[in-house]
PDB file of N, CA and C in Angstrom:
ATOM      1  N   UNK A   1      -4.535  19.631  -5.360  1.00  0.00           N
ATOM      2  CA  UNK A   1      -5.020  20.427  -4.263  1.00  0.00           C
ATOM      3  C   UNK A   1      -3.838  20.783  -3.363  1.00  0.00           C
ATOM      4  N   UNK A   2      -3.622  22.037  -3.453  1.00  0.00           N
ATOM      5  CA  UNK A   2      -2.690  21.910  -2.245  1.00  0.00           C
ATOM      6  C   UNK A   2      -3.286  22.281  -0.292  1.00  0.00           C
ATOM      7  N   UNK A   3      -2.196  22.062   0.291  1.00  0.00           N
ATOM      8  CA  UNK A   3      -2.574  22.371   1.607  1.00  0.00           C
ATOM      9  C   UNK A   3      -1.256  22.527   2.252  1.00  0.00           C
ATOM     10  N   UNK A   4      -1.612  23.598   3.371  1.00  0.00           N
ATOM     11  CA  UNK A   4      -0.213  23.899   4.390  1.00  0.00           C
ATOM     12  C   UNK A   4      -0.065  22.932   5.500  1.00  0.00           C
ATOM     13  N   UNK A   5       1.452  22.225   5.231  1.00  0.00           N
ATOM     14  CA  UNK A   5       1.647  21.685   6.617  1.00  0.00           C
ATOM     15  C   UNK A   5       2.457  22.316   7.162  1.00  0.00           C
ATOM     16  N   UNK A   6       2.857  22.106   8.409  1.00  0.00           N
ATOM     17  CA  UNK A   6       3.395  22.857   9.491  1.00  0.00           C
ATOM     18  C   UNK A   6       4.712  21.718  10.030  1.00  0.00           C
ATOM     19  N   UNK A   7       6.116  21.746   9.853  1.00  0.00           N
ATOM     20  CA  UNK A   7       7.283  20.955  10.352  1.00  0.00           C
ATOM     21  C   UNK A   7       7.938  21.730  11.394  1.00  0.00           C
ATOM     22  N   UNK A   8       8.587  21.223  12.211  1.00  0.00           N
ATOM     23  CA  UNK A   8       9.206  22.047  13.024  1.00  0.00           C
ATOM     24  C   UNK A   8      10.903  21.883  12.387  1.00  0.00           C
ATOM     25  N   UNK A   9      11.637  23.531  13.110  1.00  0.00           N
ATOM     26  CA  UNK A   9      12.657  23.191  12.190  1.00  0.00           C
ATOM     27  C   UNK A   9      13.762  22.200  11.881  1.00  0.00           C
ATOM     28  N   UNK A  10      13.759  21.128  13.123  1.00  0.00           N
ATOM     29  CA  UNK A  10      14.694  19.861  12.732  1.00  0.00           C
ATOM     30  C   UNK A  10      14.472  18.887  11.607  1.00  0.00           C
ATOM     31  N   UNK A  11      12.728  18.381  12.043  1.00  0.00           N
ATOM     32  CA  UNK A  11      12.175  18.114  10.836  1.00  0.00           C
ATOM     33  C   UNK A  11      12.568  18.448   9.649  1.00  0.00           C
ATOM     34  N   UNK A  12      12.143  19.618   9.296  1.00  0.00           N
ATOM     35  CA  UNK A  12      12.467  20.103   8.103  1.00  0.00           C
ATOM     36  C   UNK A  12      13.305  20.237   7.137  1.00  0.00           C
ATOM     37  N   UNK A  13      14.554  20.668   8.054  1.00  0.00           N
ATOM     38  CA  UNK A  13      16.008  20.359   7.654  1.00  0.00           C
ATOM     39  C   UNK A  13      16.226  18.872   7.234  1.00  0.00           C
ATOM     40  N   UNK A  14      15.777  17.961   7.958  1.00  0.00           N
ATOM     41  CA  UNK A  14      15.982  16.232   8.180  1.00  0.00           C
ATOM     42  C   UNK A  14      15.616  15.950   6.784  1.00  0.00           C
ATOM     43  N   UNK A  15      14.461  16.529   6.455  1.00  0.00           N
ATOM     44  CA  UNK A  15      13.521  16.152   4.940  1.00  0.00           C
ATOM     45  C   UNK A  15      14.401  16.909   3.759  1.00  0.00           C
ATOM     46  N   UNK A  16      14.966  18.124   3.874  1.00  0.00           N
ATOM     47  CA  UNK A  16      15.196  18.879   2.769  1.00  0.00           C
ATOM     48  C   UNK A  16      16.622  17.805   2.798  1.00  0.00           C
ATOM     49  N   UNK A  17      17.523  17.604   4.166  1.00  0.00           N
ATOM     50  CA  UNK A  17      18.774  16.594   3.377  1.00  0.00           C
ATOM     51  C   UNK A  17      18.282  15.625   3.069  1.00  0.00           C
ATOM     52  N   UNK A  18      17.315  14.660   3.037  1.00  0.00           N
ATOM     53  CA  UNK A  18      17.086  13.709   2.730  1.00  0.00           C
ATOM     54  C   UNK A  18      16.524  13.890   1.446  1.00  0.00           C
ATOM     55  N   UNK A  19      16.051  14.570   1.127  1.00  0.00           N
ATOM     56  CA  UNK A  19      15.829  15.332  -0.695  1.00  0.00           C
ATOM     57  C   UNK A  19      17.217  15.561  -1.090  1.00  0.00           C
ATOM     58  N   UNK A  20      17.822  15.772  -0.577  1.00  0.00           N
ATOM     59  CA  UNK A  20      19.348  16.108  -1.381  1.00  0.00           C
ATOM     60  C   UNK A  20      20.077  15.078  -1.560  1.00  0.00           C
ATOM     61  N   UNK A  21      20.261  14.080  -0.429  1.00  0.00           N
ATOM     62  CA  UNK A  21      20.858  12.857  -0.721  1.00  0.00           C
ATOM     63  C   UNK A  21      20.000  11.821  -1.950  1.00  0.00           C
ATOM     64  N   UNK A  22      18.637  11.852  -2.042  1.00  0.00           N
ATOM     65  CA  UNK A  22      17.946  11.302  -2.698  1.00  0.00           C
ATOM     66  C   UNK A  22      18.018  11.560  -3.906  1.00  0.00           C
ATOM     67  N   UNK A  23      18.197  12.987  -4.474  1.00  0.00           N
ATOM     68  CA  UNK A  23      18.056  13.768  -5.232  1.00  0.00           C
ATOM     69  C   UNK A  23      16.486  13.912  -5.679  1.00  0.00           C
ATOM     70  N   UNK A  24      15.544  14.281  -4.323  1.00  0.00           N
ATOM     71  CA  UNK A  24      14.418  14.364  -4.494  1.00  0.00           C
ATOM     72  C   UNK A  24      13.532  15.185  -3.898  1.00  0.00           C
ATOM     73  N   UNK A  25      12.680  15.682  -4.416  1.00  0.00           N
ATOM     74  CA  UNK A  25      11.890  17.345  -3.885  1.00  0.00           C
ATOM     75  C   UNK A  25      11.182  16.707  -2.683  1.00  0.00           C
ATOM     76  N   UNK A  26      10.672  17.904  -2.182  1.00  0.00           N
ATOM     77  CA  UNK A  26      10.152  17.481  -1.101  1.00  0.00           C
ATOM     78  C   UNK A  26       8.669  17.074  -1.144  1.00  0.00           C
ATOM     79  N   UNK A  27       8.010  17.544  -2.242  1.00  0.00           N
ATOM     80  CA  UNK A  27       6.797  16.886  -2.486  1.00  0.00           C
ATOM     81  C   UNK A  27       7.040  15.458  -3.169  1.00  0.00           C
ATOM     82  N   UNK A  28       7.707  14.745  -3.753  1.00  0.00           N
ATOM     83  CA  UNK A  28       8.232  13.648  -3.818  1.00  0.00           C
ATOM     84  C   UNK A  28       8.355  12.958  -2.774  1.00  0.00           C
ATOM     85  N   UNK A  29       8.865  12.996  -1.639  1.00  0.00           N
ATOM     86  CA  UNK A  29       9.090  12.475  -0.021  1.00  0.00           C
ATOM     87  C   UNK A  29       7.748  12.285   0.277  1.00  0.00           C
ATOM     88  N   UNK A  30       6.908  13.624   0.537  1.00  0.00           N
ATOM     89  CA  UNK A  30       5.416  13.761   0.820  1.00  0.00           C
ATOM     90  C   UNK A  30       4.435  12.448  -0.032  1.00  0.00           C
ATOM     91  N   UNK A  31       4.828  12.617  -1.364  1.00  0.00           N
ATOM     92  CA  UNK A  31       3.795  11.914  -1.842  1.00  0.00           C
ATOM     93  C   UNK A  31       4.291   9.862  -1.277  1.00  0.00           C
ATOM     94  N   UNK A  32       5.438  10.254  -1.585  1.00  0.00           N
ATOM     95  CA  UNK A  32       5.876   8.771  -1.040  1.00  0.00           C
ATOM     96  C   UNK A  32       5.234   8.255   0.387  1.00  0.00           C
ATOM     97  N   UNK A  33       5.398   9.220   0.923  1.00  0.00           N
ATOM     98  CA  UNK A  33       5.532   9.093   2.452  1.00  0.00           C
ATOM     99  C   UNK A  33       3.704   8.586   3.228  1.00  0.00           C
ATOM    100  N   UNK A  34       2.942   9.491   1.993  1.00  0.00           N
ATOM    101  CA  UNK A  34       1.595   8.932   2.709  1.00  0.00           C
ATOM    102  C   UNK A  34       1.115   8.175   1.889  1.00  0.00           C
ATOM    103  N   UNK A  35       1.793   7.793   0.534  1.00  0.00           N
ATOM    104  CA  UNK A  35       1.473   6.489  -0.462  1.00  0.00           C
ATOM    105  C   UNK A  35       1.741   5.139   0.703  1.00  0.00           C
ATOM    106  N   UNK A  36       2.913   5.277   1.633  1.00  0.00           N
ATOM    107  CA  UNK A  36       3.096   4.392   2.693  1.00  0.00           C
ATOM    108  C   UNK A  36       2.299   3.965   3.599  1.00  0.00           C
ATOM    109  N   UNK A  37       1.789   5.115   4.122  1.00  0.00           N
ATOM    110  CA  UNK A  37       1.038   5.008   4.814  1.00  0.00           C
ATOM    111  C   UNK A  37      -0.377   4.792   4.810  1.00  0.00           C
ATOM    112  N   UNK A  38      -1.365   5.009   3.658  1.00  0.00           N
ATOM    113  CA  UNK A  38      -2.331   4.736   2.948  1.00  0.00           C
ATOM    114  C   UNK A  38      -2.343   2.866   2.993  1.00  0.00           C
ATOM    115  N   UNK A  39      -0.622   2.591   2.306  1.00  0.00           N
ATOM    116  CA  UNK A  39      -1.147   1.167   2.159  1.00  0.00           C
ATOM    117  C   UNK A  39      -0.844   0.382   3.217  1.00  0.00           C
ATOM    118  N   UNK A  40      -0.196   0.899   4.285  1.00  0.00           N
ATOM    119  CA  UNK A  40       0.040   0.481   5.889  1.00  0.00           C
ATOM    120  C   UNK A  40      -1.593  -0.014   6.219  1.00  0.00           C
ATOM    121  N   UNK A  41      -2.249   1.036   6.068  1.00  0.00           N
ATOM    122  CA  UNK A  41      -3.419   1.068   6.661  1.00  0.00           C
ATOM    123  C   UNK A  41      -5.079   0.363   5.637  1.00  0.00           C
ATOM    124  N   UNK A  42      -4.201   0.324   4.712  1.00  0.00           N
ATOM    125  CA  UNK A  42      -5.266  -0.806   3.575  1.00  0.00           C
ATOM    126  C   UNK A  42      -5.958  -0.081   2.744  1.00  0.00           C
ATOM    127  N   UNK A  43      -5.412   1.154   2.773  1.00  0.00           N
ATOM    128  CA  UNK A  43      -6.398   1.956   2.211  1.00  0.00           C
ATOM    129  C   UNK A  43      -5.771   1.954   0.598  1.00  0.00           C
ATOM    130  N   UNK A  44      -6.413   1.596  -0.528  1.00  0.00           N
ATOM    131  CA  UNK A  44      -5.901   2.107  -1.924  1.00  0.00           C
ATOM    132  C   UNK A  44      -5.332   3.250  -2.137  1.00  0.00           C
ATOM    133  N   UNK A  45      -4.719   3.563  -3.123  1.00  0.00           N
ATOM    134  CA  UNK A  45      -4.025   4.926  -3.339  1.00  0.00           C
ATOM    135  C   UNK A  45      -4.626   5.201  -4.794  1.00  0.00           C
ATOM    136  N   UNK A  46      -4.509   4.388  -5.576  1.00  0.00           N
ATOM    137  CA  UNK A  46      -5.546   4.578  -6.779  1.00  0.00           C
ATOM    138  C   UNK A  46      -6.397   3.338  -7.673  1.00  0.00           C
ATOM    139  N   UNK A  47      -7.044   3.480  -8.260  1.00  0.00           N
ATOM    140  CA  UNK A  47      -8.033   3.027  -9.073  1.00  0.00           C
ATOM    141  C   UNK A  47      -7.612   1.624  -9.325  1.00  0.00           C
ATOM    142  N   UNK A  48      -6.386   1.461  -9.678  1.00  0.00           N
ATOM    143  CA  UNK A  48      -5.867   0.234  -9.954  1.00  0.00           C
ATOM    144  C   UNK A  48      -5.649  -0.424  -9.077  1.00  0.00           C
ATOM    145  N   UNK A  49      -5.134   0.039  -7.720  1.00  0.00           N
ATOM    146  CA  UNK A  49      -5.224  -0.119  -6.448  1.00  0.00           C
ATOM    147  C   UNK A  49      -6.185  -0.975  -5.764  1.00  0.00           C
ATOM    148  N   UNK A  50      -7.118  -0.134  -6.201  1.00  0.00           N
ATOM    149  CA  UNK A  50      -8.267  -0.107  -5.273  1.00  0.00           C
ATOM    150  C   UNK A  50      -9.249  -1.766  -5.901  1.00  0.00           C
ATOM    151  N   UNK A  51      -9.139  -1.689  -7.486  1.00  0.00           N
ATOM    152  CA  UNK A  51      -9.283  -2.611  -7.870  1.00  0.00           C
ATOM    153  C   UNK A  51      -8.657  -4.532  -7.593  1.00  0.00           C
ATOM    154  N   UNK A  52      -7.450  -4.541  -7.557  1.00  0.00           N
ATOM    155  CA  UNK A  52      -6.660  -5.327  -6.947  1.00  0.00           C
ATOM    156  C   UNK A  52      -7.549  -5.373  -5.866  1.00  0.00           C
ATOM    157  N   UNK A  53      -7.427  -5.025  -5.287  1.00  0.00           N
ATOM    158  CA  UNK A  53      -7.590  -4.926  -3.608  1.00  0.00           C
ATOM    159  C   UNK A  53      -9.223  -5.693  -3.873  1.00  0.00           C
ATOM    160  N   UNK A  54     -10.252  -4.830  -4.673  1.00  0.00           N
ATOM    161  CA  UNK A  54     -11.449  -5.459  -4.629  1.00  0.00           C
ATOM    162  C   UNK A  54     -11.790  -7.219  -5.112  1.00  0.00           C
ATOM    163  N   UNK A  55     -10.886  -7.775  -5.764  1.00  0.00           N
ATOM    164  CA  UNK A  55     -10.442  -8.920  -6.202  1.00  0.00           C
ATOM    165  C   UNK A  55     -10.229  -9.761  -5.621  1.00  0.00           C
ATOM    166  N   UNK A  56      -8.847  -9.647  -5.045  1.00  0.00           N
ATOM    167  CA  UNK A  56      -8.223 -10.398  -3.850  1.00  0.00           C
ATOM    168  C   UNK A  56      -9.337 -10.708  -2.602  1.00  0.00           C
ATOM    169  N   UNK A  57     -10.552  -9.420  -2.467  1.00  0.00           N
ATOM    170  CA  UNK A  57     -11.197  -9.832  -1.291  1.00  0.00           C
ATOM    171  C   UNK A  57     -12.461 -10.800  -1.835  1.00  0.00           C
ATOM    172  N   UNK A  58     -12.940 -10.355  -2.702  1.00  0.00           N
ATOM    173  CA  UNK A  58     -13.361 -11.568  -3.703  1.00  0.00           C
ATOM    174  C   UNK A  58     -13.432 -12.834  -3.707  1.00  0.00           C
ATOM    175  N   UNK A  59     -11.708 -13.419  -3.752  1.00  0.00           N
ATOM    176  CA  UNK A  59     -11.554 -14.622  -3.823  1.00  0.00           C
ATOM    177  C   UNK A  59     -11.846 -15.028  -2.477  1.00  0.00           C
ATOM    178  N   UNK A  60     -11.573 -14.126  -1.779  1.00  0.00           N
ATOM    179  CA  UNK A  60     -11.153 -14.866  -0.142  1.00  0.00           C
ATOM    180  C   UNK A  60     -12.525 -15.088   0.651  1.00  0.00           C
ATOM    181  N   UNK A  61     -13.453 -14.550  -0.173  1.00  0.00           N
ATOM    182  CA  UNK A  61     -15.175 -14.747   0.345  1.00  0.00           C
ATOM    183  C   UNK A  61     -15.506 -15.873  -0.650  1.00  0.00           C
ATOM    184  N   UNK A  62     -15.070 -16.470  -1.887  1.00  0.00           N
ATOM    185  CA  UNK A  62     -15.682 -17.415  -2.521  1.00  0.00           C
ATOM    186  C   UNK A  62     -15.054 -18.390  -2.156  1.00  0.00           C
ATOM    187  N   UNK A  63     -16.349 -19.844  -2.063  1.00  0.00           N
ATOM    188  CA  UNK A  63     -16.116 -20.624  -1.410  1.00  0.00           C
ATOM    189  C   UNK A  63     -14.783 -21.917  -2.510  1.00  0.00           C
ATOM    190  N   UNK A  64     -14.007 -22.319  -2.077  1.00  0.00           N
ATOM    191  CA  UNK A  64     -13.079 -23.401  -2.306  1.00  0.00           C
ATOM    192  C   UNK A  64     -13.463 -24.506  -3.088  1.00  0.00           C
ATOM    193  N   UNK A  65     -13.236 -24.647  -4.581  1.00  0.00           N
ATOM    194  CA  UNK A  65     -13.552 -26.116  -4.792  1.00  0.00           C
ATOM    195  C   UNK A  65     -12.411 -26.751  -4.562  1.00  0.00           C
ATOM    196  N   UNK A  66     -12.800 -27.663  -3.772  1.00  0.00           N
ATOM    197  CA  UNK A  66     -11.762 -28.810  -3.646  1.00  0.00           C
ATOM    198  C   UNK A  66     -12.035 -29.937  -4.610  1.00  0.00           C
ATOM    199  N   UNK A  67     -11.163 -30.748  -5.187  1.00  0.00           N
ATOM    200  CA  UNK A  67     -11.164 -31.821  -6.129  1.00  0.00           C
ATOM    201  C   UNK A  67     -11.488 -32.959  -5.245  1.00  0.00           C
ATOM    202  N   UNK A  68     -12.168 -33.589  -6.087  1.00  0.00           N
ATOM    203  CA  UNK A  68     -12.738 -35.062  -5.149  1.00  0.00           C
ATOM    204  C   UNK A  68     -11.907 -36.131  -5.277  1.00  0.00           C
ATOM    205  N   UNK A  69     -11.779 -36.464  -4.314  1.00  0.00           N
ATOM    206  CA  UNK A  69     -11.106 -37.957  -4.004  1.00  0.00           C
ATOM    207  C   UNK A  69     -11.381 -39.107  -4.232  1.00  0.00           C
ATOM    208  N   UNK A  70     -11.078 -40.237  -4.870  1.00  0.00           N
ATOM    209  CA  UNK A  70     -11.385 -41.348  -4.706  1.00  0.00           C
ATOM    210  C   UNK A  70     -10.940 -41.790  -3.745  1.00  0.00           C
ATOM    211  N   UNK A  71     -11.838 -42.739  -3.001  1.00  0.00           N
ATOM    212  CA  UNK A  71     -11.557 -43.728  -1.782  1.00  0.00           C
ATOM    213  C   UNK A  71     -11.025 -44.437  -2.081  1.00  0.00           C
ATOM    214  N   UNK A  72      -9.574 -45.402  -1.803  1.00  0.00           N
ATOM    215  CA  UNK A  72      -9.153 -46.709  -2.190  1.00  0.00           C
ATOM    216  C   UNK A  72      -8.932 -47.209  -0.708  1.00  0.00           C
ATOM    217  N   UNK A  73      -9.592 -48.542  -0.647  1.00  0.00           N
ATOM    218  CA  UNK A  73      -9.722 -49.189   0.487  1.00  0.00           C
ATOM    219  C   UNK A  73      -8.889 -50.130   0.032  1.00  0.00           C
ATOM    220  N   UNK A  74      -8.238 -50.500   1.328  1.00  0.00           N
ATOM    221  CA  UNK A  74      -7.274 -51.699   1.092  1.00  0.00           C
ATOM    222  C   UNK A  74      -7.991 -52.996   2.089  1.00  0.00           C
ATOM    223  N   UNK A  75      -7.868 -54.263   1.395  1.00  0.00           N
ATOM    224  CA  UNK A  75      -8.272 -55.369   2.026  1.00  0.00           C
ATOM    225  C   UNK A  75      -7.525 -55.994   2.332  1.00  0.00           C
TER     226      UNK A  75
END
Protein backbone atom coordinates (compact mmCIF):
# COMPACT_ATOMS: atom_id res chain seq x y z
CA UNK A 1 0.00 0.00 0.00
CA UNK A 2 1.51 3.03 -0.52
CA UNK A 3 0.92 6.49 1.14
CA UNK A 4 2.34 10.18 0.98
CA UNK A 5 4.38 11.46 3.72
CA UNK A 6 5.29 14.89 4.01
CA UNK A 7 9.38 15.73 5.44
CA UNK A 8 10.52 19.01 5.66
CA UNK A 9 13.60 19.79 3.72
CA UNK A 10 16.37 19.18 6.46
CA UNK A 11 14.74 16.08 7.30
CA UNK A 12 14.88 14.85 4.14
CA UNK A 13 18.24 15.55 3.13
CA UNK A 14 19.26 13.98 6.85
CA UNK A 15 17.43 10.58 5.57
CA UNK A 16 18.59 10.55 1.88
CA UNK A 17 22.53 10.91 3.54
CA UNK A 18 21.81 8.52 5.86
CA UNK A 19 20.68 6.12 2.88
CA UNK A 20 23.91 6.87 1.32
CA UNK A 21 26.14 6.25 4.14
CA UNK A 22 24.09 3.07 4.83
CA UNK A 23 23.90 2.18 1.41
CA UNK A 24 20.17 2.11 1.88
CA UNK A 25 16.86 3.37 0.12
CA UNK A 26 14.76 5.29 1.76
CA UNK A 27 11.94 2.95 2.04
CA UNK A 28 14.38 0.66 3.80
CA UNK A 29 14.96 3.48 6.67
CA UNK A 30 10.99 3.81 6.62
CA UNK A 31 10.35 0.27 6.99
CA UNK A 32 13.07 -0.03 9.70
CA UNK A 33 12.14 2.94 11.35
CA UNK A 34 8.40 2.02 12.24
CA UNK A 35 9.43 -1.84 12.60
CA UNK A 36 11.07 0.21 15.77
CA UNK A 37 8.64 1.72 16.71
CA UNK A 38 5.79 -0.87 16.47
CA UNK A 39 8.00 -2.94 18.83
CA UNK A 40 8.77 0.15 21.20
CA UNK A 41 5.21 0.15 21.67
CA UNK A 42 4.42 -3.82 21.87
CA UNK A 43 2.79 -3.93 19.02
CA UNK A 44 3.83 -7.16 16.61
CA UNK A 45 5.05 -6.47 13.22
CA UNK A 46 4.21 -9.91 11.91
CA UNK A 47 2.61 -13.24 12.36
CA UNK A 48 5.57 -14.74 13.87
CA UNK A 49 5.76 -11.82 15.94
CA UNK A 50 2.69 -11.66 17.03
CA UNK A 51 2.79 -15.31 17.88
CA UNK A 52 5.89 -15.15 20.22
CA UNK A 53 4.40 -12.42 21.82
CA UNK A 54 1.04 -14.57 22.32
CA UNK A 55 3.17 -17.29 24.20
CA UNK A 56 5.34 -15.45 26.34
CA UNK A 57 1.98 -13.84 27.70
CA UNK A 58 0.75 -17.27 28.19
CA UNK A 59 3.33 -18.37 30.38
CA UNK A 60 3.23 -15.31 32.49
CA UNK A 61 -0.70 -15.93 33.28
CA UNK A 62 -0.03 -19.75 34.04
CA UNK A 63 0.28 -20.49 37.37
CA UNK A 64 4.06 -21.76 38.72
CA UNK A 65 4.72 -25.28 39.73
CA UNK A 66 6.99 -25.14 42.30
CA UNK A 67 8.75 -28.51 43.38
CA UNK A 68 7.99 -29.69 46.84
CA UNK A 69 10.17 -29.70 49.60
CA UNK A 70 10.94 -32.00 52.09
CA UNK A 71 10.99 -30.76 55.66
CA UNK A 72 14.15 -31.90 57.54
CA UNK A 73 13.89 -31.02 61.12
CA UNK A 74 16.82 -31.08 63.15
CA UNK A 75 16.74 -32.34 66.85
Amino acid sequence: MRKVIAFDDETYQALIQLGRDRMATLQELADEAFADLLKKHGVPIDLKDALRKSVSSLKETRPRKTAKRSAKRTT
